[in-house]
Protein backbone atom coordinates (compact mmCIF):
# COMPACT_ATOMS: atom_id res chain seq x y z
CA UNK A 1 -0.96 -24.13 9.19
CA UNK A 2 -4.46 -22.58 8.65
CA UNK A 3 -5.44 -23.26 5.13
CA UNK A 4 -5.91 -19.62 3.29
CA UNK A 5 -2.66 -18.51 5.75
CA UNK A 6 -3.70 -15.96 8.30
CA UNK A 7 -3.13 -11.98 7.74
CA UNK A 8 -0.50 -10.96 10.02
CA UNK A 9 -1.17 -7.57 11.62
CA UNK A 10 0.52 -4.15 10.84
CA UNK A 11 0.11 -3.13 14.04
CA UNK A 12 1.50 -4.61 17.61
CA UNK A 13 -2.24 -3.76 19.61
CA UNK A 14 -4.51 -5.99 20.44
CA UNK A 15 -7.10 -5.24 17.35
CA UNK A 16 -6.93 -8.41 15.98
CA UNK A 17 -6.18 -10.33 12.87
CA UNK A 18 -7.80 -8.50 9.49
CA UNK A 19 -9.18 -11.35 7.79
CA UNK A 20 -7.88 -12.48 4.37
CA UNK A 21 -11.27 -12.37 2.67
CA UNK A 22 -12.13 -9.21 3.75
CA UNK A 23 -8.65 -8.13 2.74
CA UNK A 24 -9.13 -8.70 -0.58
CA UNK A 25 -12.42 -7.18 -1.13
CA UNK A 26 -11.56 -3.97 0.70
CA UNK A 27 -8.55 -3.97 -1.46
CA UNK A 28 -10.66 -4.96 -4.76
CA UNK A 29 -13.64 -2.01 -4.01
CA UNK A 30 -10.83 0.72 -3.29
CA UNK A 31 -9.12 -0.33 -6.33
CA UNK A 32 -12.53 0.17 -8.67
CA UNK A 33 -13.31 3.81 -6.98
CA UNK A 34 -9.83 4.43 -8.52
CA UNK A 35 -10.26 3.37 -11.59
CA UNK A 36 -13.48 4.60 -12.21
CA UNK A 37 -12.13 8.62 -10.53
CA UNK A 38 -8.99 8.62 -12.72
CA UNK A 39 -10.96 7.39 -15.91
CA UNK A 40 -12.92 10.08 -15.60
CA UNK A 41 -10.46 12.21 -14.73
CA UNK A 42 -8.32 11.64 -17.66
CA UNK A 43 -11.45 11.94 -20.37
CA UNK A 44 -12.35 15.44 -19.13
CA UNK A 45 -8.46 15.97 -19.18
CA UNK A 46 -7.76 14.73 -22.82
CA UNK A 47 -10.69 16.61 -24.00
CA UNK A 48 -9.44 19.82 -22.62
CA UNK A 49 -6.38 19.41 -23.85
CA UNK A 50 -6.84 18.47 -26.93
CA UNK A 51 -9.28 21.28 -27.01
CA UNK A 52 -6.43 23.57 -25.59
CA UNK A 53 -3.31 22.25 -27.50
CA UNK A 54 -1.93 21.70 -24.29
CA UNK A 55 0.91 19.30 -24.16
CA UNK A 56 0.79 19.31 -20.09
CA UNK A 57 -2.63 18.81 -19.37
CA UNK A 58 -2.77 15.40 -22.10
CA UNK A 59 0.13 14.36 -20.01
CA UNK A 60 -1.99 14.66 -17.03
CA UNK A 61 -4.71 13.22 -18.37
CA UNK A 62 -2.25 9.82 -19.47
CA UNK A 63 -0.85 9.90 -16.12
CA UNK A 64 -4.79 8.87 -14.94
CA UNK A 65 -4.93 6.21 -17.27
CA UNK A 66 -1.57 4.37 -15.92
CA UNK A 67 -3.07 5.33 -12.29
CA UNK A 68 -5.99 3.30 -13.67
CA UNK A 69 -4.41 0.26 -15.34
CA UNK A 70 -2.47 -0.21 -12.19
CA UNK A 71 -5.60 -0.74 -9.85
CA UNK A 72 -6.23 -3.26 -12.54
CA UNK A 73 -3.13 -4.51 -11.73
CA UNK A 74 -3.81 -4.49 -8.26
CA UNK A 75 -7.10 -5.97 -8.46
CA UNK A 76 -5.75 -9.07 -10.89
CA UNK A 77 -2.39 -9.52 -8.71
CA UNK A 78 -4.78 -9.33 -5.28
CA UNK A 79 -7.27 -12.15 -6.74
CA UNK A 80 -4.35 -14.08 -7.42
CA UNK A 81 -3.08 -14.28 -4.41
CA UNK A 82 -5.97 -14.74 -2.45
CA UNK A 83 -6.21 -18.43 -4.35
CA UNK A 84 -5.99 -21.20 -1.72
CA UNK A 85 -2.79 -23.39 -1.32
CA UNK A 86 -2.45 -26.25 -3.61
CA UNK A 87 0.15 -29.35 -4.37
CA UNK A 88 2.32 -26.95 -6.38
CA UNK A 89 2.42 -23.94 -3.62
CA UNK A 90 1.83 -25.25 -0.16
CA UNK A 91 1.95 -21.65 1.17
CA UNK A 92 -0.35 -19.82 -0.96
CA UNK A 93 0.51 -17.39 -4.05
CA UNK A 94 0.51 -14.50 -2.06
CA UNK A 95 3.83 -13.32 -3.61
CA UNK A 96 1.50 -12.67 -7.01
CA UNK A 97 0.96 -9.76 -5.30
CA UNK A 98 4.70 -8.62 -5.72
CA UNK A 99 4.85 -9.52 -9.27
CA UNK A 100 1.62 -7.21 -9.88
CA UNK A 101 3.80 -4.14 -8.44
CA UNK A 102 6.24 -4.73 -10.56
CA UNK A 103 3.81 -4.82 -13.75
CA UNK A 104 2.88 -1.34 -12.51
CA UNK A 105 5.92 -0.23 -11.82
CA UNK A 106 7.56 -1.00 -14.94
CA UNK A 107 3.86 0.60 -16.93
CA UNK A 108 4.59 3.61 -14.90
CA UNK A 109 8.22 3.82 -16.17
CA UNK A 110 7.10 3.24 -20.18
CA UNK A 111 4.67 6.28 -19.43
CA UNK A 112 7.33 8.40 -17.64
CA UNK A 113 10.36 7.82 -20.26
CA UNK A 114 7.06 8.62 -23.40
CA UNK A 115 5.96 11.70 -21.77
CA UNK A 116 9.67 12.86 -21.24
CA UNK A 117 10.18 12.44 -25.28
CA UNK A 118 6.75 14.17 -26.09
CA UNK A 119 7.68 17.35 -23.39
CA UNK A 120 11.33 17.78 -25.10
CA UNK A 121 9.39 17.57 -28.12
CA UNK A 122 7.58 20.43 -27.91
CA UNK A 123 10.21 22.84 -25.90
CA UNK A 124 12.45 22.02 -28.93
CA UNK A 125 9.10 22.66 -31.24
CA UNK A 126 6.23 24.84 -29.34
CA UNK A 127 3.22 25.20 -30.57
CA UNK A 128 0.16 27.97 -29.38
CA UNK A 129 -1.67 26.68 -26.57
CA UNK A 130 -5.52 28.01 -26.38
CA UNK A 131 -6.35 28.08 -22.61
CA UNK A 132 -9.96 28.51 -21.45
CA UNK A 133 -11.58 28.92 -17.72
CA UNK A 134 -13.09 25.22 -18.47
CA UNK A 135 -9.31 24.14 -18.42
CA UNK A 136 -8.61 26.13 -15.22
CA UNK A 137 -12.34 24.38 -13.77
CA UNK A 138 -11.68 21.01 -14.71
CA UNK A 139 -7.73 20.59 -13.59
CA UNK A 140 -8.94 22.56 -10.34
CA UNK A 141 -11.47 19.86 -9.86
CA UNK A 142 -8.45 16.90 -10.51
CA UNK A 143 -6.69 18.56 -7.87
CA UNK A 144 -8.94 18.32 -5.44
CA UNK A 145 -10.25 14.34 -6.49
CA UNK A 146 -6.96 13.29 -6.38
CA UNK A 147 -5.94 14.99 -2.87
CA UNK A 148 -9.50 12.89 -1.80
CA UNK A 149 -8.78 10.36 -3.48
CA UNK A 150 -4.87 9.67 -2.71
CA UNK A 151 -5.66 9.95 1.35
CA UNK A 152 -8.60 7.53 1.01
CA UNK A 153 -6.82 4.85 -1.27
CA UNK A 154 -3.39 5.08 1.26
CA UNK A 155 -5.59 5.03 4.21
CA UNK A 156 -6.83 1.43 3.19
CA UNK A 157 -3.24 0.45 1.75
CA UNK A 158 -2.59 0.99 5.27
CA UNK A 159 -5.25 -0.81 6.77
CA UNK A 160 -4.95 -3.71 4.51
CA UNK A 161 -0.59 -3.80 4.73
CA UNK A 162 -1.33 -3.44 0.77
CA UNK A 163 2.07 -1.95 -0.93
CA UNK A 164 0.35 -1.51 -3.97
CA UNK A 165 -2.97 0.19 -2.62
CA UNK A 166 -0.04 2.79 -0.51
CA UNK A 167 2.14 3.09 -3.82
CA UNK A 168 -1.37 3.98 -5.14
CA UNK A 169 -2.65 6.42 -2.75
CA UNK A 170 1.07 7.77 -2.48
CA UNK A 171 0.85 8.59 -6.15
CA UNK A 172 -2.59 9.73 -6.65
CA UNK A 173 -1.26 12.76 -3.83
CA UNK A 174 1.51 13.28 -6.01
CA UNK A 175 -0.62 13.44 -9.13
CA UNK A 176 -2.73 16.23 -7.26
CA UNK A 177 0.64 18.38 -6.88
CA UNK A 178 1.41 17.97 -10.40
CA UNK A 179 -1.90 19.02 -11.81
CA UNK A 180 -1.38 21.92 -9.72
CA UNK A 181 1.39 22.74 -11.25
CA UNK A 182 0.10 22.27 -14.65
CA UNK A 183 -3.30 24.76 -13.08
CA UNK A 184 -0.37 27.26 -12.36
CA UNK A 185 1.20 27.43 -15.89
CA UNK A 186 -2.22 27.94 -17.29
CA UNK A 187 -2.82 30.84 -15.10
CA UNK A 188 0.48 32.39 -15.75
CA UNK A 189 -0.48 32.09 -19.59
CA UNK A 190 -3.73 33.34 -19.61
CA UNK A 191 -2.42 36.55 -17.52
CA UNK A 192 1.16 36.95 -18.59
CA UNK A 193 1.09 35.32 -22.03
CA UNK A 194 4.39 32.92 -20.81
CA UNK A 195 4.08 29.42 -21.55
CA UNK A 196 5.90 27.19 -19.38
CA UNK A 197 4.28 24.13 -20.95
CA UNK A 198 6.80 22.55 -22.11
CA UNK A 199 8.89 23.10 -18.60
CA UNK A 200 5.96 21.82 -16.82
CA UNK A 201 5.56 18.42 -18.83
CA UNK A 202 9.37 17.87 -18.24
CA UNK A 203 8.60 18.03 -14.55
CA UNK A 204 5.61 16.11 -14.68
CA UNK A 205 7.65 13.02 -16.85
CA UNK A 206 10.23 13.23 -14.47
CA UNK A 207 8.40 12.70 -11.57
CA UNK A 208 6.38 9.77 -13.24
CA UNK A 209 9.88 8.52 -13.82
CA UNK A 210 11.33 9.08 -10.54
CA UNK A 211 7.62 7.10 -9.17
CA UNK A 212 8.17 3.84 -11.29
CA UNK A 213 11.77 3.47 -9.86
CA UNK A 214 10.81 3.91 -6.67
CA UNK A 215 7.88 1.73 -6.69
CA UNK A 216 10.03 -0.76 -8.87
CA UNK A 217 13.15 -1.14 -6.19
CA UNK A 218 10.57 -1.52 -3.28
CA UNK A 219 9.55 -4.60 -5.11
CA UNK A 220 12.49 -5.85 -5.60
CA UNK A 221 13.19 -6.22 -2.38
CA UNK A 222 10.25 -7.76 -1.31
CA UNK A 223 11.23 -10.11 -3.41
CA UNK A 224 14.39 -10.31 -2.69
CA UNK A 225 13.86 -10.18 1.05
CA UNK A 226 14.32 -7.19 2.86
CA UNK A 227 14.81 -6.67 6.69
CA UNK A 228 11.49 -6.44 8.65
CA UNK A 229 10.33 -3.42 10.13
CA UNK A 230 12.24 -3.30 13.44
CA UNK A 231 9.37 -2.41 15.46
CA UNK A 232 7.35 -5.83 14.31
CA UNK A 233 10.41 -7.52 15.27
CA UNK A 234 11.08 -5.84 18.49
CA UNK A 235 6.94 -6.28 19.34
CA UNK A 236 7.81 -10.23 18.51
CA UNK A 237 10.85 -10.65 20.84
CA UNK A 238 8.80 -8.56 22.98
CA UNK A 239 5.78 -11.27 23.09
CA UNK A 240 8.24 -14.09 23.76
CA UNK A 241 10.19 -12.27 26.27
CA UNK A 242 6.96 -12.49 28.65
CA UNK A 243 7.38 -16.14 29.10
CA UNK A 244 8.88 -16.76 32.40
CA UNK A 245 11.09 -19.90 31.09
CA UNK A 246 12.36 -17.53 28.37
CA UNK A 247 15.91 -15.66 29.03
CA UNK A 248 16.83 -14.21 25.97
CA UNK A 249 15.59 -14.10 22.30
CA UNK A 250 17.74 -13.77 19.42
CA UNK A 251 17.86 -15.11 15.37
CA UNK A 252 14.52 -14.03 14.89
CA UNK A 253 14.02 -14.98 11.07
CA UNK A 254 10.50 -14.18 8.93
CA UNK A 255 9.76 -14.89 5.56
CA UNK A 256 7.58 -13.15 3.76
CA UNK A 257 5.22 -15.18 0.95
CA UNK A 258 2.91 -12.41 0.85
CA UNK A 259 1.35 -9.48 2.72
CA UNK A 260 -1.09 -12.50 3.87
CA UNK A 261 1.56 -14.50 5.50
CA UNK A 262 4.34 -13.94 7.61
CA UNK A 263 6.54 -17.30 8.87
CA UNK A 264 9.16 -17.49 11.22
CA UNK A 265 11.83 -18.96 13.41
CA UNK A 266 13.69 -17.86 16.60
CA UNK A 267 16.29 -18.80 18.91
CA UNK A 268 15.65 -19.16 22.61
CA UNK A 269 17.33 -18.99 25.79
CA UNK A 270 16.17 -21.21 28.62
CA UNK A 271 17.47 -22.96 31.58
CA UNK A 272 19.07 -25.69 31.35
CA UNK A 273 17.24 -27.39 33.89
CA UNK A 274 14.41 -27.74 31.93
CA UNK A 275 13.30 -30.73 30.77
CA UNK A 276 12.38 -32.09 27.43
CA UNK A 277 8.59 -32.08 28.56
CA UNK A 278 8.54 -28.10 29.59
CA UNK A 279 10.81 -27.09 26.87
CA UNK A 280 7.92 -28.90 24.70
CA UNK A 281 4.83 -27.09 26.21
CA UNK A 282 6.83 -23.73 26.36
CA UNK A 283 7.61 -24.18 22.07
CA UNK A 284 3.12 -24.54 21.60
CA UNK A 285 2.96 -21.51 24.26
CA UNK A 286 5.31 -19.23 22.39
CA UNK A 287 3.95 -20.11 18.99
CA UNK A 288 0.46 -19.19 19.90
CA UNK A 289 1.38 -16.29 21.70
CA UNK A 290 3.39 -14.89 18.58
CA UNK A 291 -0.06 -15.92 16.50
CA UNK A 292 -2.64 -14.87 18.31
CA UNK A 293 -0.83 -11.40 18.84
CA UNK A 294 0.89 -10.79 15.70
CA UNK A 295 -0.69 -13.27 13.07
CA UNK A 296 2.77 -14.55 11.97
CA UNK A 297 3.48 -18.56 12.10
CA UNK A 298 6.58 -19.52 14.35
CA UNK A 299 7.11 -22.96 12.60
CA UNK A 300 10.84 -23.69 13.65
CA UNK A 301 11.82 -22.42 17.93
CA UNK A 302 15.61 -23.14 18.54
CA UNK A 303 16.82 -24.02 21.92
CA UNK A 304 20.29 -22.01 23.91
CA UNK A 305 20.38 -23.93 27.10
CA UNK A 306 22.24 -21.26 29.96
CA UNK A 307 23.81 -23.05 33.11
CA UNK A 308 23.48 -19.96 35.40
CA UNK A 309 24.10 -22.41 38.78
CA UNK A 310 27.72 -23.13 37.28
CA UNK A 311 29.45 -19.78 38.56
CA UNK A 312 32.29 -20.77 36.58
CA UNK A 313 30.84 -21.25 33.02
CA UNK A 314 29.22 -17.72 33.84
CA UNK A 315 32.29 -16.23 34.19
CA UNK A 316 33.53 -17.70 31.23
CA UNK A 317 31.04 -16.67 29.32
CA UNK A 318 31.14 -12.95 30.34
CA UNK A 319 35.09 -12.80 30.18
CA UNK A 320 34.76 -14.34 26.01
CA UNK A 321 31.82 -11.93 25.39
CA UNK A 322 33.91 -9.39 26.31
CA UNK A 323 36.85 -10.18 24.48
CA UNK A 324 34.60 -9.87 21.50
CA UNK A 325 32.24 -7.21 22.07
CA UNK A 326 35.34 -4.58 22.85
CA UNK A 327 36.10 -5.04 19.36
CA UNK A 328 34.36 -1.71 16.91
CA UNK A 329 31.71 -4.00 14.65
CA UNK A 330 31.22 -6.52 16.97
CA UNK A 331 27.52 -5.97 18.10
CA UNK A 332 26.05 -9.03 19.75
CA UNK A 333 27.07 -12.68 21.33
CA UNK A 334 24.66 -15.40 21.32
CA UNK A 335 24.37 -19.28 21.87
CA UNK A 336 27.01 -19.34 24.05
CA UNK A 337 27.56 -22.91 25.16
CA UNK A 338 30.61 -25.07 27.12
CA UNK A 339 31.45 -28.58 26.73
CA UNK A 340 33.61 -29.09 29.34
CA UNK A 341 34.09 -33.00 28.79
CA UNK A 342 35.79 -31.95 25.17
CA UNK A 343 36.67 -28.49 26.13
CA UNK A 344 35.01 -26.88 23.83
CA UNK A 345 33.29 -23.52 23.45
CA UNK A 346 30.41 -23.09 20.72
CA UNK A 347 28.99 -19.20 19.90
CA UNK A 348 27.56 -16.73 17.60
CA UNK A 349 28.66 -13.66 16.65
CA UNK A 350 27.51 -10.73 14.85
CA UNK A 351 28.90 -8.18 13.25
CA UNK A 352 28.01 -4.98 12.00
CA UNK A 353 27.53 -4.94 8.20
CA UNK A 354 28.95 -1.32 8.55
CA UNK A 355 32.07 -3.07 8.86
CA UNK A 356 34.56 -2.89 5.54
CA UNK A 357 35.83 -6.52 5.89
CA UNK A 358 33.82 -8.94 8.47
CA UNK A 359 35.39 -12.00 7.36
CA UNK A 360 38.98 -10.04 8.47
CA UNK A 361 37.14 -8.64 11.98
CA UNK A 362 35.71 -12.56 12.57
CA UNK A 363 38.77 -14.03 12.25
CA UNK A 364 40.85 -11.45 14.35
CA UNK A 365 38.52 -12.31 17.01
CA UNK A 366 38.62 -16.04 16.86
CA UNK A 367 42.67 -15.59 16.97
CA UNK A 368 42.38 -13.71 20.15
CA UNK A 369 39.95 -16.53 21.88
CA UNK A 370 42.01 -19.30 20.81
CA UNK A 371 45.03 -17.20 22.19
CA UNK A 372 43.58 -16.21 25.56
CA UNK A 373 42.01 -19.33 26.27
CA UNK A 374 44.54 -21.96 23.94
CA UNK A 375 43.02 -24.92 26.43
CA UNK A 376 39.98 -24.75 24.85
CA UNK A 377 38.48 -25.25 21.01
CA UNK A 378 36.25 -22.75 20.01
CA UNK A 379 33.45 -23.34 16.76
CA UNK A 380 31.80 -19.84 16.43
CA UNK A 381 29.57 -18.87 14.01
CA UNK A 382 29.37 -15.56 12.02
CA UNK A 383 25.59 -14.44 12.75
CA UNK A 384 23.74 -12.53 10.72
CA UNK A 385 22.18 -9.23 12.03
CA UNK A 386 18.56 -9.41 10.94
């Protein structure tokens, strides 16, 4: 295993790896110009709205400061994991860079649920709000650095596969809708005399809200481990289909310990003709075919052997598949193997997490094998669809 781990693509071309150093430094120098634009962002906005009395545009301007303390965030939680492997962590501490979303997420919350209590606040109690065309210029301006802003910070997220540099960008476009909004109820005061302050910070507080649980469940299932994005996976099965020896491809598995480093393991289906020796070379072939394409580390390649000369375990084998696949919820059968010395039939089966009770469907179907075929002993396995 290369000793930083390698940055597995986002992508399924031919571009290349991105390299981990230069990850973290485009990811460190995006996160600055955001700190720096939404510092000053939110000191011309507290000054105006202090100046103004204005309840939504302070919000506004606090909303820039947790934007800001969470590219800290990012920067800390990216340094982090960009520390080599040691003793304690053999595979890196990329996963710092989950626990750093969650810090943010869990800031952005504290300054969602404040804001909420300060905008009740003052519907319950309003107060005169002074407006002046220097509010209207500098919450104009906001709007337009944080619609610049949000498309160049998600832009990298994306390049980089950073969560935290898209949650960013995805925010800082958000944050540009807002302060339009609050632009709006300052217009509609200055030329109708109808605050809608107060309705406006409710909205803004809200949406803050509605941000940190967002951002906070997509981290936890990082964490927790979350399905991969089918398209990686299907571009995987997709690079090991194109080995000649290779029949089938199922139990793809990859673990995530960071957006650095992706590791895996797979089932096969070869020939069972093949000897120890091939089966060998194939295993390196397919491992740095999966690298070299996708950047992701196949340390574990199972082997289903398929006897397509004996006619008769063929036929077998389509007759039990479809026994089980005519059943609603039963969506795939895989491993399929016959002892015929012991009579015994080994498989995998997965169902469809749709289904109300699998455990009930699993066993309904094993019943109806052993019934149908009561000459032979069946061990199946309940797969699981990843």
């Amino acid at each position: 295993m290369p000793e930083n781990g390698n940055a597995r693509r986002r992508d399924t071309g031919n571009s290349g790896r991105i390299d981990v150093a230069g990850r973290q430094k485009i990811i460190v120098r995006t996160s600055i110009i955001g700190i720096a634009a939404n510092l000053i962002l939110a000191g011309f906005k507290a000054t105006v709205g202090l100046l103004a009395n204005s309840i939504a545009v302070i919000l506004d301007s606090v909303n820039n400061l947790t934007d800001a303390l969470s590219s800290v965030i990012t920067i800390v939680g990216t340094v982090l994991a960009g520390r080599k492997p040691d003793k304690k962590h053999p595979l890196g501490h990329g996963r710092s860079e989950y626990l750093s979303a969650m810090l943010i997420a869990v800031i952005i919350l504290y300054a969602g649920f404040t804001s909420l209590y300060e905008s009740i606040k003052k519907l319950t109690d309003p107060e005169p709000v002074d407006y002046s065309y220097v509010t209207l210029i500098v919450v104009a301006a906001a709007v337009v650095v944080k619609l610049v802003l949000g498309r160049y910070v998600k832009s990298k997220g994306e390049e980089t596969g950073s969560d935290s540099l898209k949650e960013s960008g995805s925010d800082a476009l958000f944050d540009a809708i807002l302060s339009a909004a609050v632009l709006a109820s300052a217009v509609v005061y200055m030329v109708f005399n109808v605050s809608l302050e107060a309705f406006v910070s409710i909205i803004i507080s809200v949406f803050i809200i509605k941000s940190g649980v967002e951002m906070l469940k997509d981290t936890l299932d990082d964490i927790l481990g979350k399905r991969m994005d089918p398209e990686l996976v299907s571009s995987i099965k997709e690079t090991i289909r194109e080995n000649e020896n290779v029949k089938g491809v199922y139990d793809l598995i990859l673990h995530s310990y960071g957006p650095n480093l992706l590791i895996g393991s797979v089932h096969v289906e070869v020939d069972s003709s093949m000897t120890c020796r091939q089966i060998d070379l194939m295993e390196r072939r397919l491992a740095d075919a999966v690298f070299a394409r996708h950047g992701i580390l196949l340390t574990g390649i199972g082997i289903y052997s398929v006897n397509a000369q004996d006619t008769g375990d063929m036929e077998l084998k389509k007759s039990i598949s479809g026994i089980v696949l005519s059943h609603d919820g039963a969506i795939q059968v895989h491993g399929y193997y016959l002892d015929k010395e012991n009579m015994s039939v080994y498989m995998d089966i997965i169902i469809d997490y749709d289904v109300e009770d699998r455990q009930e469907l699993f066993d309904h179907i094993r019943s109806e094998l052993n019934d149908t075929y009561p000459e032979y002993t069946f061990y199946l396995v309940q797969d699981i669809d990843v």
